[in-house]
N, C-alpha and C. Protein backbone atom coordinates (compact mmCIF):
# COMPACT_ATOMS: atom_id res chain seq x y z
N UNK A 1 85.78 116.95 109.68
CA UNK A 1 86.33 116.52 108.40
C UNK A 1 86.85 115.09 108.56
N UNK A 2 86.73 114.29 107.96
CA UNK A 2 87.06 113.13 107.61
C UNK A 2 88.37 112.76 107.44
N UNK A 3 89.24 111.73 108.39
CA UNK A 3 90.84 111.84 107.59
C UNK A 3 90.66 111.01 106.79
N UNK A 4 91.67 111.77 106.26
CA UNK A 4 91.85 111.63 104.79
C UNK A 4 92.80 109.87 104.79
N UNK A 5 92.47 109.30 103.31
CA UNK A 5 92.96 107.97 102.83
C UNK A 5 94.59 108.49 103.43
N UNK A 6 95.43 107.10 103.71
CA UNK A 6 96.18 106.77 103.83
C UNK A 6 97.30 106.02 103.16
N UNK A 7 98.32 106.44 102.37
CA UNK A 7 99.24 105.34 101.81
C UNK A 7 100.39 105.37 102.19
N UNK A 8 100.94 103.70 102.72
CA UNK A 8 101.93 103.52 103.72
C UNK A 8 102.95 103.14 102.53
N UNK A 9 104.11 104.04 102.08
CA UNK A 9 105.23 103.98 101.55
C UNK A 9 106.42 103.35 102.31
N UNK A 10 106.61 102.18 101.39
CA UNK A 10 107.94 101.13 102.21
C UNK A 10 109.03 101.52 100.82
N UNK A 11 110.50 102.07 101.18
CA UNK A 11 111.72 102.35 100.42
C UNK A 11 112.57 102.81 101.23
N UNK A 12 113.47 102.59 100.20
CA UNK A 12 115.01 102.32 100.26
C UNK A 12 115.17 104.08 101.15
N UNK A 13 116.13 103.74 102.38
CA UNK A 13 116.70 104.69 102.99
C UNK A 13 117.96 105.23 102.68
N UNK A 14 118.08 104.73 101.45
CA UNK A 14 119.67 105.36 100.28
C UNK A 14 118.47 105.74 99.23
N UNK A 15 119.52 106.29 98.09
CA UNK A 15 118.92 106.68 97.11
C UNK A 15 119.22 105.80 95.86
N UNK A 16 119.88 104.78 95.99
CA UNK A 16 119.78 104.28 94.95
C UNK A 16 120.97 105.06 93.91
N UNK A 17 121.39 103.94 92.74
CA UNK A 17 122.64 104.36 92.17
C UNK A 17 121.43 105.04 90.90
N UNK A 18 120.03 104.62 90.93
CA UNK A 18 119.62 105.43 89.15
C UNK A 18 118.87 106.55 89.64
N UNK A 19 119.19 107.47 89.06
CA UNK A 19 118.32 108.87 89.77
C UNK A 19 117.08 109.10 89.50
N UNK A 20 116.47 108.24 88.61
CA UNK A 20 115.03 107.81 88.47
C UNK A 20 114.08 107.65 89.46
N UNK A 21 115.00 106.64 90.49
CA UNK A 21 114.22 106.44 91.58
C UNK A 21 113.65 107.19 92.45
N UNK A 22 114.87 108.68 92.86
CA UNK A 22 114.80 109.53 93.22
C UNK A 22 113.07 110.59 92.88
N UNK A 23 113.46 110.71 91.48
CA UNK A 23 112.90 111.70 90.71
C UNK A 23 111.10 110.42 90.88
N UNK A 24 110.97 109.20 90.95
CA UNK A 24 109.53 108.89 91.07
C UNK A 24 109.39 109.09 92.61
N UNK A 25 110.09 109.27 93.20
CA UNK A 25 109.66 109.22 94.53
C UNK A 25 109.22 110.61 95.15
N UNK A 26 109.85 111.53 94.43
CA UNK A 26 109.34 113.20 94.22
C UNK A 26 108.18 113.23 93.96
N UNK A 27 107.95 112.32 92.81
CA UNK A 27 106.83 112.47 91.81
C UNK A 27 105.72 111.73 93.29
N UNK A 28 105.62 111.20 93.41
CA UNK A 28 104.81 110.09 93.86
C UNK A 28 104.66 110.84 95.51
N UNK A 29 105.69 111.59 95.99
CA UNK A 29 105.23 112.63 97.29
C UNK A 29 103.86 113.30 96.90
N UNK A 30 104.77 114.08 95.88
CA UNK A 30 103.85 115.62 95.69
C UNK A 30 102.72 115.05 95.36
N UNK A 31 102.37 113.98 94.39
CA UNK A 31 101.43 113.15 93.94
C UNK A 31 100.17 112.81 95.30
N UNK A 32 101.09 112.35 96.05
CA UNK A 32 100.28 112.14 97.47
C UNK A 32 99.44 113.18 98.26
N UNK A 33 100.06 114.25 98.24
CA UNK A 33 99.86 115.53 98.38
C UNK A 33 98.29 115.77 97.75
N UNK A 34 98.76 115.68 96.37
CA UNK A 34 97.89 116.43 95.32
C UNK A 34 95.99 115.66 95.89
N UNK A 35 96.52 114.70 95.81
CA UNK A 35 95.22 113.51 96.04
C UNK A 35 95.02 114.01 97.57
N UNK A 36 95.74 114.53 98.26
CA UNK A 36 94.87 114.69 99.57
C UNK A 36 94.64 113.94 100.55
N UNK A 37 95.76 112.66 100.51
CA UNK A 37 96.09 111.53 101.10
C UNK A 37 96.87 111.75 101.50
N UNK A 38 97.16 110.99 102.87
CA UNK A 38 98.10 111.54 104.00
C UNK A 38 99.27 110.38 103.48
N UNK A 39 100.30 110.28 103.56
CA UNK A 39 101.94 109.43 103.82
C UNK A 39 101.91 108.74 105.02
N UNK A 40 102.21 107.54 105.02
CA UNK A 40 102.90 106.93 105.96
C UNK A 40 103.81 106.86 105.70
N UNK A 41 105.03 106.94 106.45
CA UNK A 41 106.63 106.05 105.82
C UNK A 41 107.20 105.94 107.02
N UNK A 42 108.33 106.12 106.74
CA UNK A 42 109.50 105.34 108.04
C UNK A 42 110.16 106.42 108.93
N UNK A 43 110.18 107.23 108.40
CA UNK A 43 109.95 109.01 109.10
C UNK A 43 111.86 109.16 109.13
N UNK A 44 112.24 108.60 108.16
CA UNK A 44 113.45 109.06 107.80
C UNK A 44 113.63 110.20 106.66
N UNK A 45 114.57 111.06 106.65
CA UNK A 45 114.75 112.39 105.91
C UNK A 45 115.94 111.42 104.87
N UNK A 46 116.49 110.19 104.35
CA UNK A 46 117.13 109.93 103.93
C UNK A 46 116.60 108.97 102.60
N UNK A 47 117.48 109.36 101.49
CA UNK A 47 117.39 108.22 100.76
C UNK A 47 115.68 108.28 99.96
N UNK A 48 115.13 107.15 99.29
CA UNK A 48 113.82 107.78 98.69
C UNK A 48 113.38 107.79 99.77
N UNK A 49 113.36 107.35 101.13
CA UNK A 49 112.30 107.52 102.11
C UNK A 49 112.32 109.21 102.39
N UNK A 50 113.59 109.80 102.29
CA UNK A 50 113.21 111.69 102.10
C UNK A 50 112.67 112.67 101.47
N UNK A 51 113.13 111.93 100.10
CA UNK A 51 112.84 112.37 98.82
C UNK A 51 110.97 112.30 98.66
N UNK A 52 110.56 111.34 99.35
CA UNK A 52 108.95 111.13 98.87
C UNK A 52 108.24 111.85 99.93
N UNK A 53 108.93 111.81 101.31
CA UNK A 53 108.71 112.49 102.29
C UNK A 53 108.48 114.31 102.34
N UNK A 54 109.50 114.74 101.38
CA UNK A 54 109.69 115.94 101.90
C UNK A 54 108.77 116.38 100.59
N UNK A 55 109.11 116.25 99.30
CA UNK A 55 108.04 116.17 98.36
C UNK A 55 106.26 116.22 98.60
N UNK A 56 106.38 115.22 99.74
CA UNK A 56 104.55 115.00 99.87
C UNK A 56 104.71 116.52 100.80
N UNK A 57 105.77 116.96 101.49
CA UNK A 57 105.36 118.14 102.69
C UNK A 57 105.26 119.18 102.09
N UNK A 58 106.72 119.31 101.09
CA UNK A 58 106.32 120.53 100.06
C UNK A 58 105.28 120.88 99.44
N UNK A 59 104.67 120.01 98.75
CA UNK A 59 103.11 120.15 98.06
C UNK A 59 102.04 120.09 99.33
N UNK A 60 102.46 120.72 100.52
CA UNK A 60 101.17 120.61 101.55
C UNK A 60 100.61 119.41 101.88
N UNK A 61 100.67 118.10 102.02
CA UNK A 61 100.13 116.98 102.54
C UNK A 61 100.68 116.85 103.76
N UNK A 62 99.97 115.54 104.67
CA UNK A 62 100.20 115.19 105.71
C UNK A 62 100.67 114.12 105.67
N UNK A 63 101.68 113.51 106.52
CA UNK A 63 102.24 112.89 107.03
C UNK A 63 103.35 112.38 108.07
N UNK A 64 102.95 111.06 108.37
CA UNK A 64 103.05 110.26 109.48
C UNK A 64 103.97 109.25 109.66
N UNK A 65 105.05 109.44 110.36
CA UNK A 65 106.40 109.15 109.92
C UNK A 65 106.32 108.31 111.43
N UNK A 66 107.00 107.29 111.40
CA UNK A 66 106.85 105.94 112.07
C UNK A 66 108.20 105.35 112.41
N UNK A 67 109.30 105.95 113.27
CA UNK A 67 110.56 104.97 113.67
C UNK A 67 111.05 104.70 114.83
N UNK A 68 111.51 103.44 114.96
CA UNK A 68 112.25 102.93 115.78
C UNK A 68 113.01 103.54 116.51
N UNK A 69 113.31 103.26 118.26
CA UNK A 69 113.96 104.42 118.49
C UNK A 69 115.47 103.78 118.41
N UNK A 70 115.95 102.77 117.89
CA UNK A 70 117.88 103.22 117.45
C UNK A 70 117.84 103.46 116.56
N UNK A 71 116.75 103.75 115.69
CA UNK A 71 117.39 104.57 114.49
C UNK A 71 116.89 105.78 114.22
N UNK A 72 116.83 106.00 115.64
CA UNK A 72 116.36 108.02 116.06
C UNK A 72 117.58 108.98 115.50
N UNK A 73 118.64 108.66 115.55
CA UNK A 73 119.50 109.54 115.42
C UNK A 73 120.58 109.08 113.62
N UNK A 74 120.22 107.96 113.65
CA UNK A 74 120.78 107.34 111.78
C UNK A 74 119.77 107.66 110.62
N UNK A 75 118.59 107.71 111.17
CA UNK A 75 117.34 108.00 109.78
C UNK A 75 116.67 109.45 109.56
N UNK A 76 116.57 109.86 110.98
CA UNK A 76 116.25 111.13 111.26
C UNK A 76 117.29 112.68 111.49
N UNK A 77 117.02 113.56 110.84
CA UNK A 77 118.09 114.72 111.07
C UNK A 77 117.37 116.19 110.99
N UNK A 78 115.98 116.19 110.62
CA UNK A 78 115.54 117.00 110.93
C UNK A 78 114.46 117.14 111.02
N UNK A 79 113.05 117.41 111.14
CA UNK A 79 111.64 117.34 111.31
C UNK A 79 110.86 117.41 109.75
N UNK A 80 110.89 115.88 109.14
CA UNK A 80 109.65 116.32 108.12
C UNK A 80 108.22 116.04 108.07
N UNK A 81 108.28 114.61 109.45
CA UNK A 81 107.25 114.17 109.62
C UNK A 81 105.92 115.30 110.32
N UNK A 82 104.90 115.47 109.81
CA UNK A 82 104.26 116.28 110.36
C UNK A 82 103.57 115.44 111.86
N UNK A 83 103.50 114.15 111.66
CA UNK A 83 103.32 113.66 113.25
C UNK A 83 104.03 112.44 112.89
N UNK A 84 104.81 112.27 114.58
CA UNK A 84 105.93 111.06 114.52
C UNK A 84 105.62 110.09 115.72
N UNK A 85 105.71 108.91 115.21
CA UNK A 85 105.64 107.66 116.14
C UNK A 85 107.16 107.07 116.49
N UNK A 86 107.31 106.68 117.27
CA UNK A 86 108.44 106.00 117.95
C UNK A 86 108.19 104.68 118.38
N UNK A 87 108.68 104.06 117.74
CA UNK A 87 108.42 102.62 118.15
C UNK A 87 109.25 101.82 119.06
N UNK A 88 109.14 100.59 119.76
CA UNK A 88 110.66 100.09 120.24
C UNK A 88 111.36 99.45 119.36
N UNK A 89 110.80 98.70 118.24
CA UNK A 89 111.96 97.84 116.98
C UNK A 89 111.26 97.90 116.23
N UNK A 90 112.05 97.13 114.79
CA UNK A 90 111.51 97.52 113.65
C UNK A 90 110.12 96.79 113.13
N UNK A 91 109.84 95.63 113.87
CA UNK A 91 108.88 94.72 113.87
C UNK A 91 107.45 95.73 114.20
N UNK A 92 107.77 96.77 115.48
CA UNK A 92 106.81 97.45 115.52
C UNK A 92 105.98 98.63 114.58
N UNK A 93 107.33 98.68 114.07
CA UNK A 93 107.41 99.71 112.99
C UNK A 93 106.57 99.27 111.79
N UNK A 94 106.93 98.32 111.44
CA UNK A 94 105.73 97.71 110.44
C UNK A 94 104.61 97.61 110.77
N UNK A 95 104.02 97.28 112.06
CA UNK A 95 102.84 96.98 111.97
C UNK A 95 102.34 98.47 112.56
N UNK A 96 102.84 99.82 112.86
CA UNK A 96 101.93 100.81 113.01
C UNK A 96 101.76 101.08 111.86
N UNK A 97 103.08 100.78 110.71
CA UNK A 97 103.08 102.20 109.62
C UNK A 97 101.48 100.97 109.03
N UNK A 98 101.54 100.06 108.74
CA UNK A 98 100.77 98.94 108.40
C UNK A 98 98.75 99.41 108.95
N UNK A 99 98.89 99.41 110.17
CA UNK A 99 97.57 99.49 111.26
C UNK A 99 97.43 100.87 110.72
N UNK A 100 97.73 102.06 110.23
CA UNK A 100 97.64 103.37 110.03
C UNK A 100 97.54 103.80 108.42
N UNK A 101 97.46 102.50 107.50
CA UNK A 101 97.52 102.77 106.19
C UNK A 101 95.93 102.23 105.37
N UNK A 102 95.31 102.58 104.38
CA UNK A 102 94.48 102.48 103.53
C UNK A 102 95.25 101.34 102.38
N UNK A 103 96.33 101.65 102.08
CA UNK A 103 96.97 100.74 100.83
C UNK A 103 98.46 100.64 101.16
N UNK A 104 98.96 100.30 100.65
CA UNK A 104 100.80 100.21 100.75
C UNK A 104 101.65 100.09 99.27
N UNK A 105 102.51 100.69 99.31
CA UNK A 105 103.21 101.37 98.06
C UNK A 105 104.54 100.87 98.18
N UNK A 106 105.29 100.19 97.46
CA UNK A 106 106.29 99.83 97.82
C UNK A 106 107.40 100.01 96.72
N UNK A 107 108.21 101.09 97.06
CA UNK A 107 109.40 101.79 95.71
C UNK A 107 110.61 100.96 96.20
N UNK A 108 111.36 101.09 94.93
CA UNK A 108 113.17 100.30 95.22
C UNK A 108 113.37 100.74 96.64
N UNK A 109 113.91 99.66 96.36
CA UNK A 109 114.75 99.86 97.79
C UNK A 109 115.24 98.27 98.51
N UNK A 110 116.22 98.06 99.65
CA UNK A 110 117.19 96.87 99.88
C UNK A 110 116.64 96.19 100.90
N UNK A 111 116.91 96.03 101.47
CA UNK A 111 116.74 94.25 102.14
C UNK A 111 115.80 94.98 103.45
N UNK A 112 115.94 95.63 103.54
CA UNK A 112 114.51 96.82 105.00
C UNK A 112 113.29 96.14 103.80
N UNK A 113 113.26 97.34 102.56
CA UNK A 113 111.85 97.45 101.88
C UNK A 113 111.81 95.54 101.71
N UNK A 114 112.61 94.68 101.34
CA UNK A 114 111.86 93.59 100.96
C UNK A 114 111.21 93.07 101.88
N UNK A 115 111.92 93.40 103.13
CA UNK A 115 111.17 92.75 104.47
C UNK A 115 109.82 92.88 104.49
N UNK A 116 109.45 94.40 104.39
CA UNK A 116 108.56 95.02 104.82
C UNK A 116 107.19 94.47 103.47
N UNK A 117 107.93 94.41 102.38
CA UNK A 117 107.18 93.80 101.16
C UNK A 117 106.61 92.77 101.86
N UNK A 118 107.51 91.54 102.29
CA UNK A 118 107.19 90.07 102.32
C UNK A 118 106.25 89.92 103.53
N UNK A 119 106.18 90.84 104.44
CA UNK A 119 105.68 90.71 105.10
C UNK A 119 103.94 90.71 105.19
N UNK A 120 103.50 92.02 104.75
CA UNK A 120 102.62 92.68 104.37
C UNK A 120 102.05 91.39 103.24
N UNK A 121 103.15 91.15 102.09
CA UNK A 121 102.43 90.45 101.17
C UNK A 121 102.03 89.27 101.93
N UNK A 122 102.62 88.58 102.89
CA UNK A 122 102.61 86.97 103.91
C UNK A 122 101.28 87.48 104.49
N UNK A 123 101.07 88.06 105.47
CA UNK A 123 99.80 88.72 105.80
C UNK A 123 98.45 88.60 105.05
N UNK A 124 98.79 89.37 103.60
CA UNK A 124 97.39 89.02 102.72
C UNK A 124 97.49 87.65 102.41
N UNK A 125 98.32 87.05 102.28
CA UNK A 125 98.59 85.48 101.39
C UNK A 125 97.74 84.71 102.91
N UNK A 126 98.19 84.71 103.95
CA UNK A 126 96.98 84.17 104.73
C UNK A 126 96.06 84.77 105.13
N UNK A 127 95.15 85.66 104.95
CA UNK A 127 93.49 86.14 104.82
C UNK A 127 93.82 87.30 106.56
N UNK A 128 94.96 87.99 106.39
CA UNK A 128 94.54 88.93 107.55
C UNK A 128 94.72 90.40 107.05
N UNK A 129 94.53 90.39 105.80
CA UNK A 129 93.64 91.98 105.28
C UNK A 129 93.44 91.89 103.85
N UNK A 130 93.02 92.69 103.40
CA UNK A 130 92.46 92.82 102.06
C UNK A 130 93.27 94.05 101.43
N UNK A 131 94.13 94.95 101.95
CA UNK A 131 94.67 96.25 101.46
C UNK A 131 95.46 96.39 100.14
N UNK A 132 95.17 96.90 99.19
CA UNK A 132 95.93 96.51 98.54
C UNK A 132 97.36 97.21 98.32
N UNK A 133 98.30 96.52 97.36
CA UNK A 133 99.60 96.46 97.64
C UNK A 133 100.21 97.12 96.23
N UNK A 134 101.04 97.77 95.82
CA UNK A 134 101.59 97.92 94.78
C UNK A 134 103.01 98.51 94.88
N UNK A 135 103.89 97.70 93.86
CA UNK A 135 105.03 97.93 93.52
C UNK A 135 105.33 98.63 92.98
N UNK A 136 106.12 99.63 92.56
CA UNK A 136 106.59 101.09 91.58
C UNK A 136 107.38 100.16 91.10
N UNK A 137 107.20 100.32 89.86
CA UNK A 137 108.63 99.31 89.35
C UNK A 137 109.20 99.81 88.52
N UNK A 138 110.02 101.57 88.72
CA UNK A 138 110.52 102.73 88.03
C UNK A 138 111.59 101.34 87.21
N UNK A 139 111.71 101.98 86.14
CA UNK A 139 112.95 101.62 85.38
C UNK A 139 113.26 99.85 85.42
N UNK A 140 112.27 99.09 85.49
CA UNK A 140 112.27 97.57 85.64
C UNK A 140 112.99 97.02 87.19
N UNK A 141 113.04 98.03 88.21
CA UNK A 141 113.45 97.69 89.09
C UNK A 141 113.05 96.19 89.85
N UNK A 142 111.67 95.97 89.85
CA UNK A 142 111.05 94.93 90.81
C UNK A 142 110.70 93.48 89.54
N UNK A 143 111.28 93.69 88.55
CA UNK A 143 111.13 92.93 87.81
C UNK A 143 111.93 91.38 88.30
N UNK A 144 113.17 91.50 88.84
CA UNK A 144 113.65 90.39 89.11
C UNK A 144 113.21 89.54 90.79
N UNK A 145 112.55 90.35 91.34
CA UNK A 145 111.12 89.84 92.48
C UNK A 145 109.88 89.33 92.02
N UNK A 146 109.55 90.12 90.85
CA UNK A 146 108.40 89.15 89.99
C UNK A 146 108.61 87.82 89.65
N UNK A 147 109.75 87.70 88.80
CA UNK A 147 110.35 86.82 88.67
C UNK A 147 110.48 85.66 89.57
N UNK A 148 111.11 85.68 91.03
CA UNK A 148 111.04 85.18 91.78
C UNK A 148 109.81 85.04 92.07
N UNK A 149 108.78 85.45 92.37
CA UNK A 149 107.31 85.10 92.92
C UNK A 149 106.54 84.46 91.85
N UNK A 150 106.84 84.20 90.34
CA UNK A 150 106.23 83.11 89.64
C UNK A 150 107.41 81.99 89.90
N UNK A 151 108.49 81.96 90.12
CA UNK A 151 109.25 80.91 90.45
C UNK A 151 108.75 80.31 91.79
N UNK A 152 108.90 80.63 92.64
CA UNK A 152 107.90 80.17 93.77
C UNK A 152 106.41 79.04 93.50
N UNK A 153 105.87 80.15 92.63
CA UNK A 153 104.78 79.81 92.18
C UNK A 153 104.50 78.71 91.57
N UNK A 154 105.78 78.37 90.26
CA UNK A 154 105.75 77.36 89.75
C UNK A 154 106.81 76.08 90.44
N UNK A 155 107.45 76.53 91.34
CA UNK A 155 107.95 75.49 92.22
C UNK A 155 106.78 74.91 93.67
N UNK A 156 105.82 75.37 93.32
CA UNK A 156 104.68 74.79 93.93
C UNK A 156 105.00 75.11 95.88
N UNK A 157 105.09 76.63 95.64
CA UNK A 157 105.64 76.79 97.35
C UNK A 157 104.09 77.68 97.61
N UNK A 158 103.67 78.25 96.69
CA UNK A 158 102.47 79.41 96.52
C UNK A 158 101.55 79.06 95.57
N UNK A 159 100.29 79.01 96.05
CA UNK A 159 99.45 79.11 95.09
C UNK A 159 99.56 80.11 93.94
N UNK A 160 98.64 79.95 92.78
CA UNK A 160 98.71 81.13 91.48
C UNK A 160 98.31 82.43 92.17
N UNK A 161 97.21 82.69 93.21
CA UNK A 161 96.84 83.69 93.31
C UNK A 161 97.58 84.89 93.73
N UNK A 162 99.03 83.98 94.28
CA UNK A 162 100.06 85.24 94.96
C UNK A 162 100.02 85.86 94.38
N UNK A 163 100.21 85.70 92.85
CA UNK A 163 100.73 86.67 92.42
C UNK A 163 99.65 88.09 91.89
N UNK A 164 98.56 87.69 92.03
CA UNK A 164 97.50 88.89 92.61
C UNK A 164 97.19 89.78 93.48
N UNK A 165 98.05 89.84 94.65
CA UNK A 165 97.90 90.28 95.75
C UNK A 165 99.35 91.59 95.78
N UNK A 166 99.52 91.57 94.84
CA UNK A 166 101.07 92.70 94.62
C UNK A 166 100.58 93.61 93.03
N UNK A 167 100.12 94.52 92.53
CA UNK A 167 100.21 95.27 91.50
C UNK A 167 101.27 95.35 91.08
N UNK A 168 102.30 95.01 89.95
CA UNK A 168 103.23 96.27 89.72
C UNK A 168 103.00 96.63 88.93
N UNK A 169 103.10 98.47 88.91
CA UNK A 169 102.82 99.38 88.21
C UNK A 169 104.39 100.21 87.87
N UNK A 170 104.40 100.88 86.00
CA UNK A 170 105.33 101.16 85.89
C UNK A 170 105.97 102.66 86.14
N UNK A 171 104.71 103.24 86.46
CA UNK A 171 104.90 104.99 86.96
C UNK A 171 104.38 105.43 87.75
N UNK A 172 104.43 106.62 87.74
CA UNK A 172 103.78 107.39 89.02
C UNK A 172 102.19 107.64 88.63
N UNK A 173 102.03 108.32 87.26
CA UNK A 173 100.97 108.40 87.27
C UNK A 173 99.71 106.87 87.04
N UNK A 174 100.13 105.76 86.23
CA UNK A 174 99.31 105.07 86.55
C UNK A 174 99.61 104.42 87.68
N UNK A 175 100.31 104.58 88.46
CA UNK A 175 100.07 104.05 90.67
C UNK A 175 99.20 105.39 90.97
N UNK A 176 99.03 106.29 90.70
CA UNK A 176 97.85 107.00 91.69
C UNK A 176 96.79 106.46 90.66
N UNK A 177 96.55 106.25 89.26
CA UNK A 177 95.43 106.13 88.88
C UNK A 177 94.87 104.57 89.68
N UNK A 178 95.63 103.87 89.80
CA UNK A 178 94.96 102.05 90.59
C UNK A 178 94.92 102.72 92.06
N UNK A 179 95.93 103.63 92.42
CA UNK A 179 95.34 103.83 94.06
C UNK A 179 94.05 105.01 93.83
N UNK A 180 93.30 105.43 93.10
CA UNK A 180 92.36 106.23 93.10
C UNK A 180 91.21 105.11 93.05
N UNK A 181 91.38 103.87 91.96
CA UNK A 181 90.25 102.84 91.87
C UNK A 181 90.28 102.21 92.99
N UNK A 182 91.15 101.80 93.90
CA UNK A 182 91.45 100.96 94.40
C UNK A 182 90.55 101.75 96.20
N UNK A 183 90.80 102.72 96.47
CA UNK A 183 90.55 103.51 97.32
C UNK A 183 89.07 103.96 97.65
N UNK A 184 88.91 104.17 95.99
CA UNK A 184 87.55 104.34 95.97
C UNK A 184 85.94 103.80 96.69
């Protein structure tokens, strides 16, 4: 059997003050599940990184949970990852959950997820993958990063095309419908 597509989920290891976030990141597990696509994430039980985590396990999917080992004992508390990587820092951590993904999904979340955004997005912006990228942007969350990335844009730091290389999408169901085209 063929493994199955891959989508590497970068979010917030809190939950966030709107419970929205929560409730798309449920959505967007089981969702993962449903499609038959395995999870990457950060292999923390906390925050939406649990919530999408334990969601994709409940609805039967697989996934592949990816952390650092000092934050073996702050992110992790009980087994949801169905297989777990240990990395030595967080630098590594990006580039397995990254080397192990089909697309990358990126929900609210603080100054970890932007890293992990800018990074990934820096990557495609100089020609070392083609994967594509999309933002959940529950409840106008990533709206004021958009913002910033046509400011960029028009402060002449980025070409126009950056801003092609990031989807944002406003739900769960149309993010699996672009990761179904997109995958395809």
């Amino acid at each position: 059997m063929p493994f199955p597509r891959s989508i590497c989920v970068f979010c917030g290891a809190r939950p966030g003050a709107n419970p929205a976030h929560a409730a798309a990141g449920r959505a967007f597990g089981a969702a993962i599940a449903a499609e038959g696509w395995r999870l990457v994430y950060g292999a923390g039980d906390v925050g939406l990184m649990g919530e999408v985590a334990a969601a994709a396990q409940a609805a039967g999917g697989q996934t592949l949970g990816v952390i650092p080992q000092h934050l073996l004992g702050r992110e992790r508390h009980r087994d949801i990852a169905t297989t777990m990587i240990v990395t030595e820092d967080m630098h590594e951590r990006k580039k397995v959950m990254f080397m192990n993904s089909d697309a990358i999904v990126v929900l609210p979340g603080g100054a970890g997820s932007l890293d992990e955004f800018f990074e990934v997005l820096t990557w495609r912006q100089i020609g070392l993958h083609t994967k594509p990228i999309f933002l959940l942007n529950t409840d106008g969350y990533w709206m004021p990063l958009v913002h910033l990335i046509e400011h960029v844009i028009a402060e002449g730091f980025a070409e126009p095309q950056l801003r092609s290389y990031a989807a944002v999408v406003d739900d769960v169901p149309a993010l699996v419908g672009r990761l179904r085209a997109a995958l395809s």
